[in-house]
Protein backbone atom coordinates (compact mmCIF):
# COMPACT_ATOMS: atom_id res chain seq x y z
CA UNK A 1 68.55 -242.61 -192.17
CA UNK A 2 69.84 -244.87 -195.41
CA UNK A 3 72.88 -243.44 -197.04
CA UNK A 4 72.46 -241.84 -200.16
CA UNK A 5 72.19 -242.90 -203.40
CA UNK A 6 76.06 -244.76 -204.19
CA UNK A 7 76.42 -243.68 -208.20
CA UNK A 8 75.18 -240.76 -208.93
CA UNK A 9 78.45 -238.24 -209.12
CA UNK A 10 77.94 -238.00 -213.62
CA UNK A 11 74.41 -236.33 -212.35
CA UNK A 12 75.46 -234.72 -208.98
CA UNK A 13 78.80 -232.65 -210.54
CA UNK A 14 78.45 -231.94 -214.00
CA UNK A 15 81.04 -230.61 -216.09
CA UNK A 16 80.24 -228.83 -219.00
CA UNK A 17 82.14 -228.26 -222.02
CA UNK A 18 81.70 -224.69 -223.85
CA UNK A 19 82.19 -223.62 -226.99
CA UNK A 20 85.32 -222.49 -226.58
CA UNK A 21 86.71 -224.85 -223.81
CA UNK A 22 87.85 -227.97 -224.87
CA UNK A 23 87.97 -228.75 -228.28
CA UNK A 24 91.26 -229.82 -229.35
CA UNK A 25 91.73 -231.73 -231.99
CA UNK A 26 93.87 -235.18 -231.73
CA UNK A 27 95.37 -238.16 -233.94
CA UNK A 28 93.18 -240.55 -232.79
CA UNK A 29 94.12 -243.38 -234.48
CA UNK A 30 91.95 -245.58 -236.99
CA UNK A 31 91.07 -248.73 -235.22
CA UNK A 32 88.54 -250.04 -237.60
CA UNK A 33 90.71 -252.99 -238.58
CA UNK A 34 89.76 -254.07 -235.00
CA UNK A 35 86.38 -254.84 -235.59
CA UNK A 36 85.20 -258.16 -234.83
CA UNK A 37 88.31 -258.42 -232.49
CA UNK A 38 86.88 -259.35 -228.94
CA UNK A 39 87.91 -257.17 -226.43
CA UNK A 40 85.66 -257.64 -223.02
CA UNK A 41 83.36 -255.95 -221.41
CA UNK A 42 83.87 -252.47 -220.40
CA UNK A 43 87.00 -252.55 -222.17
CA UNK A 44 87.75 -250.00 -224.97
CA UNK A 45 90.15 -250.93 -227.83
CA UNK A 46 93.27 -248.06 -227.73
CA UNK A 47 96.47 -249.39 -229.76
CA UNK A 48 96.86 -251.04 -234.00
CA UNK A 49 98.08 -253.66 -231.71
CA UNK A 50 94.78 -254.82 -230.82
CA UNK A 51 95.28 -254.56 -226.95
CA UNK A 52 92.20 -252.75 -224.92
CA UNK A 53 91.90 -251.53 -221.67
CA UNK A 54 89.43 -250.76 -218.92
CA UNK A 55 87.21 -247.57 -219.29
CA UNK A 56 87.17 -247.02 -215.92
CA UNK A 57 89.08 -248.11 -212.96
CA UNK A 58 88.46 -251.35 -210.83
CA UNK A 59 85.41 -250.87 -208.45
CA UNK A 60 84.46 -251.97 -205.38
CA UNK A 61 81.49 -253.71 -206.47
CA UNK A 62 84.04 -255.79 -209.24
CA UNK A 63 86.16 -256.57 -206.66
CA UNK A 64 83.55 -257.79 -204.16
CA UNK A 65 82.21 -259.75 -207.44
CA UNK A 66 85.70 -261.12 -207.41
CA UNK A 67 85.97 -262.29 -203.72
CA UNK A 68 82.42 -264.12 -203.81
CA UNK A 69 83.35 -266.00 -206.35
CA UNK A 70 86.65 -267.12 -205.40
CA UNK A 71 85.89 -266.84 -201.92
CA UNK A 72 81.78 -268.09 -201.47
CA UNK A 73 80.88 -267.11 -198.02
CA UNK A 74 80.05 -270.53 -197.29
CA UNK A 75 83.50 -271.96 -198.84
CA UNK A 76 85.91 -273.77 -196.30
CA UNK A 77 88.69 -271.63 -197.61
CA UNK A 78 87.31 -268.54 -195.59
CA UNK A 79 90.22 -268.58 -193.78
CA UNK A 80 91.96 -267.69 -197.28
CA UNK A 81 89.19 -265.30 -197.90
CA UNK A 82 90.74 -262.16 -195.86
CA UNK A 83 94.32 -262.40 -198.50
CA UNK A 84 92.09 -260.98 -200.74
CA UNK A 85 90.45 -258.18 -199.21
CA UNK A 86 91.74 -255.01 -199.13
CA UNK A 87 93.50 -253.70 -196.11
CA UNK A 88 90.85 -252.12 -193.89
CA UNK A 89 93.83 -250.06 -192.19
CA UNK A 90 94.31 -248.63 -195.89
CA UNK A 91 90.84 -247.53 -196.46
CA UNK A 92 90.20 -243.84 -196.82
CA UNK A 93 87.09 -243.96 -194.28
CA UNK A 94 86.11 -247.18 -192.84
CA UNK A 95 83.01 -248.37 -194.51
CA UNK A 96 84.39 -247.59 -197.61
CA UNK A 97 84.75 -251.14 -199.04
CA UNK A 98 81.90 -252.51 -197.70
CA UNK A 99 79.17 -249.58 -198.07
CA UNK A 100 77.00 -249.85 -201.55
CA UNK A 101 77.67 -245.72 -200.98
CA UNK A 102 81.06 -246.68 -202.44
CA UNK A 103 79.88 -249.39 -205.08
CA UNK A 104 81.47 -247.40 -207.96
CA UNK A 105 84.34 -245.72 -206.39
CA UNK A 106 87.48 -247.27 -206.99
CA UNK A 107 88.83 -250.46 -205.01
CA UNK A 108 92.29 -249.22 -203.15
CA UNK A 109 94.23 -250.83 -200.37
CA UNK A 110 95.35 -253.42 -202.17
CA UNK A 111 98.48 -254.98 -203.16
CA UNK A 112 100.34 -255.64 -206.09
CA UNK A 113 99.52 -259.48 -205.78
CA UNK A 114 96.36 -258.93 -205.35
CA UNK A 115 95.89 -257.05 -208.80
CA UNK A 116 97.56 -259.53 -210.51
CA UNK A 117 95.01 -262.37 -209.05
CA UNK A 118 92.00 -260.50 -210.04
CA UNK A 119 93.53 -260.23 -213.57
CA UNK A 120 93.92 -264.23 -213.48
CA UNK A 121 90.21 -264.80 -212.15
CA UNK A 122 88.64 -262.06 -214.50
CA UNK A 123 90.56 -263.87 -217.25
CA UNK A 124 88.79 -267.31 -216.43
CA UNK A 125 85.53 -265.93 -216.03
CA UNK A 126 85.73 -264.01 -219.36
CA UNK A 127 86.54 -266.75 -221.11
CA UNK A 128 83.82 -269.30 -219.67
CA UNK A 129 81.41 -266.82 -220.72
CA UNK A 130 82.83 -266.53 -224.11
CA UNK A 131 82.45 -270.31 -224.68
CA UNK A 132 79.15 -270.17 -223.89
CA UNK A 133 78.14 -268.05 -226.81
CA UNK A 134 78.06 -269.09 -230.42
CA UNK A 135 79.70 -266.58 -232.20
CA UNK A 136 82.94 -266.36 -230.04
CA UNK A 137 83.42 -269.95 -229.72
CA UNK A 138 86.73 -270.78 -229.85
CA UNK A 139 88.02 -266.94 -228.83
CA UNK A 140 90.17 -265.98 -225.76
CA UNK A 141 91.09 -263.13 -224.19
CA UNK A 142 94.00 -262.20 -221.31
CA UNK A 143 93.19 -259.85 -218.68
CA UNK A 144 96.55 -257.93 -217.18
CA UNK A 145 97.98 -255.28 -215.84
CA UNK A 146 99.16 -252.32 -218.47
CA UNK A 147 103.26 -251.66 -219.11
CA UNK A 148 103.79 -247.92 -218.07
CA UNK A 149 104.19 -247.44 -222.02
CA UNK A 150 100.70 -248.93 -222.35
CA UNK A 151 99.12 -246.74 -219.60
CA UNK A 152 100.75 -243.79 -221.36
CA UNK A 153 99.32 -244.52 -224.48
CA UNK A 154 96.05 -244.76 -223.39
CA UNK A 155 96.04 -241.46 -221.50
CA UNK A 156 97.37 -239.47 -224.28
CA UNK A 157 95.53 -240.39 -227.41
CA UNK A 158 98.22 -239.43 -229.71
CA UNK A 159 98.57 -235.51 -228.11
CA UNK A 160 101.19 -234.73 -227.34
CA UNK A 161 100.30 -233.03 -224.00
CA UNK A 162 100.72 -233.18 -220.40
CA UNK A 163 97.54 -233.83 -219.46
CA UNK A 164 96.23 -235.19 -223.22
CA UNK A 165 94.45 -231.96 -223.42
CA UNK A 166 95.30 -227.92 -223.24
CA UNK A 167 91.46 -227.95 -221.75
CA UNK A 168 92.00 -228.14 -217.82
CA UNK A 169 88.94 -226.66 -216.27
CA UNK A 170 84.99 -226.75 -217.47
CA UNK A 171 82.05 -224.83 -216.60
CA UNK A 172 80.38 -226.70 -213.68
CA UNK A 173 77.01 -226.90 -211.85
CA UNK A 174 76.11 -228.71 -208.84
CA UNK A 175 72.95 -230.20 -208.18
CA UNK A 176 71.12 -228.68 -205.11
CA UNK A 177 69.50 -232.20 -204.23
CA UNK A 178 72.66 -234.02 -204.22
CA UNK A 179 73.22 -232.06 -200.68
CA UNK A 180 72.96 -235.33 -198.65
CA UNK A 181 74.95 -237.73 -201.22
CA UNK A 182 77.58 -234.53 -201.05
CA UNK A 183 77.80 -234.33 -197.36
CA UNK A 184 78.29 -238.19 -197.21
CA UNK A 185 81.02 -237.78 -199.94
CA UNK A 186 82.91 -234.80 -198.19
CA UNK A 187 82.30 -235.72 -194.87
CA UNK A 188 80.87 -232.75 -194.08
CA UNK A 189 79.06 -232.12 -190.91
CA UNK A 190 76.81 -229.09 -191.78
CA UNK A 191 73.32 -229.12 -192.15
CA UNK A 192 71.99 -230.40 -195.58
CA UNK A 193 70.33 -227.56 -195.60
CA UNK A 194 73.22 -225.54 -195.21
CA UNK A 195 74.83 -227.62 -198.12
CA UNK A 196 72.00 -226.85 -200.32
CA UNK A 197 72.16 -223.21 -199.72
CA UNK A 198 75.79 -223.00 -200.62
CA UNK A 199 75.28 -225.07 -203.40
CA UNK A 200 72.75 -222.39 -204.66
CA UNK A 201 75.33 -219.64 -203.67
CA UNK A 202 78.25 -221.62 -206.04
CA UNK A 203 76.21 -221.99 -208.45
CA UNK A 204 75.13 -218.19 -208.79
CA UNK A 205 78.73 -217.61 -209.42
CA UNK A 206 79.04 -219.64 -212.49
CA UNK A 207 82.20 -221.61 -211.58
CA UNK A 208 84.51 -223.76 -213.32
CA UNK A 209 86.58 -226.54 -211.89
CA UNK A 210 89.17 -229.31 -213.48
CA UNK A 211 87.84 -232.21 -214.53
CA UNK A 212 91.10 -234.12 -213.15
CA UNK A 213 90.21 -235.07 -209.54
CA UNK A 214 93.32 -234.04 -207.48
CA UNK A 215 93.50 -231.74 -204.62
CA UNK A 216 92.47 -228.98 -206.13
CA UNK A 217 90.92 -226.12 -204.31
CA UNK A 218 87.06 -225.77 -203.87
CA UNK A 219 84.19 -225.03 -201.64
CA UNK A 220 84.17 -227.57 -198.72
CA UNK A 221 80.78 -229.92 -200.29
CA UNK A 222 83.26 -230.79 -203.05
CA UNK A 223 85.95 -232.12 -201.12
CA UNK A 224 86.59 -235.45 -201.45
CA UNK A 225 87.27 -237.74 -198.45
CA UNK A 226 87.62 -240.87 -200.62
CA UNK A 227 88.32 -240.93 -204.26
CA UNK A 228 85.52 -240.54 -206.60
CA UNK A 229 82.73 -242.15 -208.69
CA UNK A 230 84.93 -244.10 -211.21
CA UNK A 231 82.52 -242.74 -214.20
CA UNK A 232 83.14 -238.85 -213.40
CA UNK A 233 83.47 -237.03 -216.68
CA UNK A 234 84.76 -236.30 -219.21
CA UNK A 235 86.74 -239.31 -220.73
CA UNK A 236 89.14 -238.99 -223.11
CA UNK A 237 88.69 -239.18 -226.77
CA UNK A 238 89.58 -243.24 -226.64
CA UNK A 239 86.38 -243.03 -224.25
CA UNK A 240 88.69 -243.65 -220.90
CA UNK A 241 87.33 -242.03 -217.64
CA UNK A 242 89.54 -241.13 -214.80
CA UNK A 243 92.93 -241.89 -216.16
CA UNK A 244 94.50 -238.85 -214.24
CA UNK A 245 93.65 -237.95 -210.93
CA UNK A 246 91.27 -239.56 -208.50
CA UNK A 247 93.52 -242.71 -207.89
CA UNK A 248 96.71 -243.62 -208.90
CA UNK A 249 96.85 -246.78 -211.11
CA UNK A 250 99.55 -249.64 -210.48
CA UNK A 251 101.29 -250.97 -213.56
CA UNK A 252 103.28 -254.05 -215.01
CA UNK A 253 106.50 -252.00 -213.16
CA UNK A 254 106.12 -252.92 -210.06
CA UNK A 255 105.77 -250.45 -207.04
CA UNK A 256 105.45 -247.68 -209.87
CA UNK A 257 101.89 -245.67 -210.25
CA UNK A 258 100.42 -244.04 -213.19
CA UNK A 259 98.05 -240.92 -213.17
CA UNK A 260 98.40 -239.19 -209.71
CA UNK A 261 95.24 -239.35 -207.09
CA UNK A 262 92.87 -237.28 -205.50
CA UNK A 263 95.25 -236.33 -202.60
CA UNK A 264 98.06 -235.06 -205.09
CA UNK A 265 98.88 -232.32 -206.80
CA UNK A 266 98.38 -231.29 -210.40
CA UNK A 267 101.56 -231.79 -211.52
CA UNK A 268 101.56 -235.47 -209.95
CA UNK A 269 98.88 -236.13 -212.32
CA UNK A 270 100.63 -235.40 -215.69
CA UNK A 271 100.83 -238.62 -218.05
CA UNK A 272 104.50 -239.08 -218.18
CA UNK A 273 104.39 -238.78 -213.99
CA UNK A 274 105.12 -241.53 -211.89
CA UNK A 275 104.37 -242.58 -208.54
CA UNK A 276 105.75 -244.64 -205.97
CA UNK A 277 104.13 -247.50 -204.09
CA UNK A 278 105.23 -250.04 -201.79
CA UNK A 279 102.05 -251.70 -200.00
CA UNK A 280 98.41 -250.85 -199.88
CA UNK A 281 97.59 -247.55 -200.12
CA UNK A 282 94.13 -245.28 -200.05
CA UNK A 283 95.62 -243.46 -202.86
CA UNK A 284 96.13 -246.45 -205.30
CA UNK A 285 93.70 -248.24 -207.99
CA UNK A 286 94.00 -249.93 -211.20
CA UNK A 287 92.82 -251.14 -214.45
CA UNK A 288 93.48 -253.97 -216.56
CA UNK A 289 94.16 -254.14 -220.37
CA UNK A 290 92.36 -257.00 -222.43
CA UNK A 291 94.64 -258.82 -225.18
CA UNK A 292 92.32 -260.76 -227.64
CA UNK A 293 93.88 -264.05 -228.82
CA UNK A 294 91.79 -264.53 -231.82
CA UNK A 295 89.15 -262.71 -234.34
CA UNK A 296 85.35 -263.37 -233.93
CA UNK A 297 83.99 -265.87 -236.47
CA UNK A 298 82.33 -264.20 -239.15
C-alpha cells in the first residue's frame, strides 16, 4: 500500500481561531520602506534593518535539493556525499529523510557545519538566479544562520509575551479521511478504521489544542512520532510558521537552540528559552535569515 499523502497536515489538523480566541493586537512594525528590497524566496522581511528570514523551517525536500546539487549522484565526490547527510542514527524513525511522507517536515540530524554549508550553497544558488533576471541584475543576497537576538525578534513581533501571543490553544477539527496519513504520522497501529471512528468521537467533543507543537497531551492519532509538517498553522503576525515548538532551531551561538521541539515541554518553548545542543539531534532544525546587499532597480 503507498504511504499517504506527505503535505497535507494545514488540511488534516485545522486550527481555528474564534472570535474571542486570539486576537491580540501587536506593534508590528512598518516595513514599507523595504519594498523593492530583495529578500529570497520564502523569506519574509521582519526587522527596519532590512534582514528577512525563513517562513518556515528547512525541509527535507530543501535539503535533499541541496545534496543533489552539490553532491550529483553520478559525481566522483560521492564519497564526500555522506558529510552531508544527516545522521541516520539521529532520525526520529528511519525512513524519515528519505520518504516523500516526510518531504515537508523539517530536516534534523544535522550538525552545526552542516547548517552553515547549506547557508553558503543556498547563497550561490540565489544569487545565480538573481543574475539571470533583468530587474535584479546587479543585486545580492547572504543566506545565514540568525543571532539568538535575531531569532527572538522574529518570534515575538514586538509583544512582549512569552509565547508572542496570550492565545495558546484554538478550536480544532480533525479530518476523518486523514485516518491513514494520521496513523503513518503517529505510528499508530490500530485499524484506520478505528482511527476514523475516534476521530469522529474527538470531534463530537469540540476540542481545542495549542497550536505550538510540543508534547502536549492528546488522543493517541495526534501524537507525533517525528516533528511536523513545517507549514502547520497559525504563523505569526510577521507570517512565520513554526517558530516555537515542533523543532528546535540552531542559531549563530553555537550549540544553543531557539524555540523548543515537539518532545519538550511548554515552557521549553517560550521565546527567550534556550536549548542546548552538541551533535545531531532528532529534536533540532533551522532556518536561515536573508540579508539583501542592494535595492532592486527601479
Amino acid at each position: 500500500m503507498p504511504n499517504p499523502a506527505p503535505f497535507l497536515d494545514s488540511e488534516v489538523v485545522k486550527l481555528r481561531p474564534g472570535s474571542k480566541l486570539c486576537r491580540d493586537t501587536f506593534q508590528v512594525p512598518n516595513l514599507g520602506h523595504l519594498h523593492g528590497l530583495v529578500e529570497g524566496p520564502g523569506a519574509v522581511h521582519f526587522s527596519h534593518s532590512g534582514l528577512a528570514i525563513d517562513e518556515a523551517e528547512i525541509t527535507n525536500l530543501d535539503w535533499r535539493l541541496f545534496v543533489a546539487d552539490v553532491f550529483p549522484a553520478d559525481s566522483s565526490s560521492n564519497d564526500i556525499r555522506p558529510a552531508v547527510l544527516p545522521d541516520p542514527a539521529a532520525l526520529p524513525v528511519p525512513d524519515y529523510y528519505t520518504s516523500p511522507f516526510y518531504a515537508y517536515y523539517p530536516v534534523v540530524g544535522i550538525r552545526y557545519e552542516q547548517a552553515v554549508l547549506y547557508c553558503q550553497w543556498r547563497t550561490k544558488a540565489v544569487n545565480k538566479q538573481l543574475k539571470l533576471g533583468s530587474d535584479f541584475a546587479g543585486e545580492s543576497v547572504e543566506y545565514r544562520l540568525p543571532t539568538e537576538a535575531e531569532w527572538e525578534e522574529a518570534a515575538e513581533v514586538r509583544s512582549g509575551l512569552p509565547y508572542g501571543t496570550t492565545c495558546l490553544e484554538l478550536p480544532v477539527q480533525v479530518a476523518p479521511k486523514a485516518a491513514a496519513y494520521l496513523q503513518k504520522r503517529s505510528g499508530s497501529t490500530k485499524p484506520v478504521a478505528q482511527i476514523k471512528a475516534d476521530i469522529a468521537a474527538y470531534n463530537s467533543r469540540h476540542p481545542a489544542r495549542s497550536w505550538i507543537n510540543y508534547a502536549q497531551a492528546e488522543p493517541y492519532f495526534l501524537k507525533l512520532a517525528t516533528p511536523g509538517y513545517v507549514y502547520q498553522g497559525p504563523p505569526n503576525d510577521f507570517g512565520l510558521y513554526q517558530m516555537l515548538g515542533n523543532v528546535a532551531e540552531m542559531v549563530q551561538e553555537r550549540g544553543l537552540t531557539k524555540g523548543g521541539s515537539y518532545r519538550d515541554d511548554l515552557a521549553a518553548c517560550t521565546i527567550r528559552a534556550r536549548g542546548q545542543v552538541a551533535g545531531p539531534a532528532a529534536t533540532v532544525g533551522f532556518r536561515a535569515v536573508c540579508v539583501a546587499q542592494a535595492r532592486v532597480k527601479q
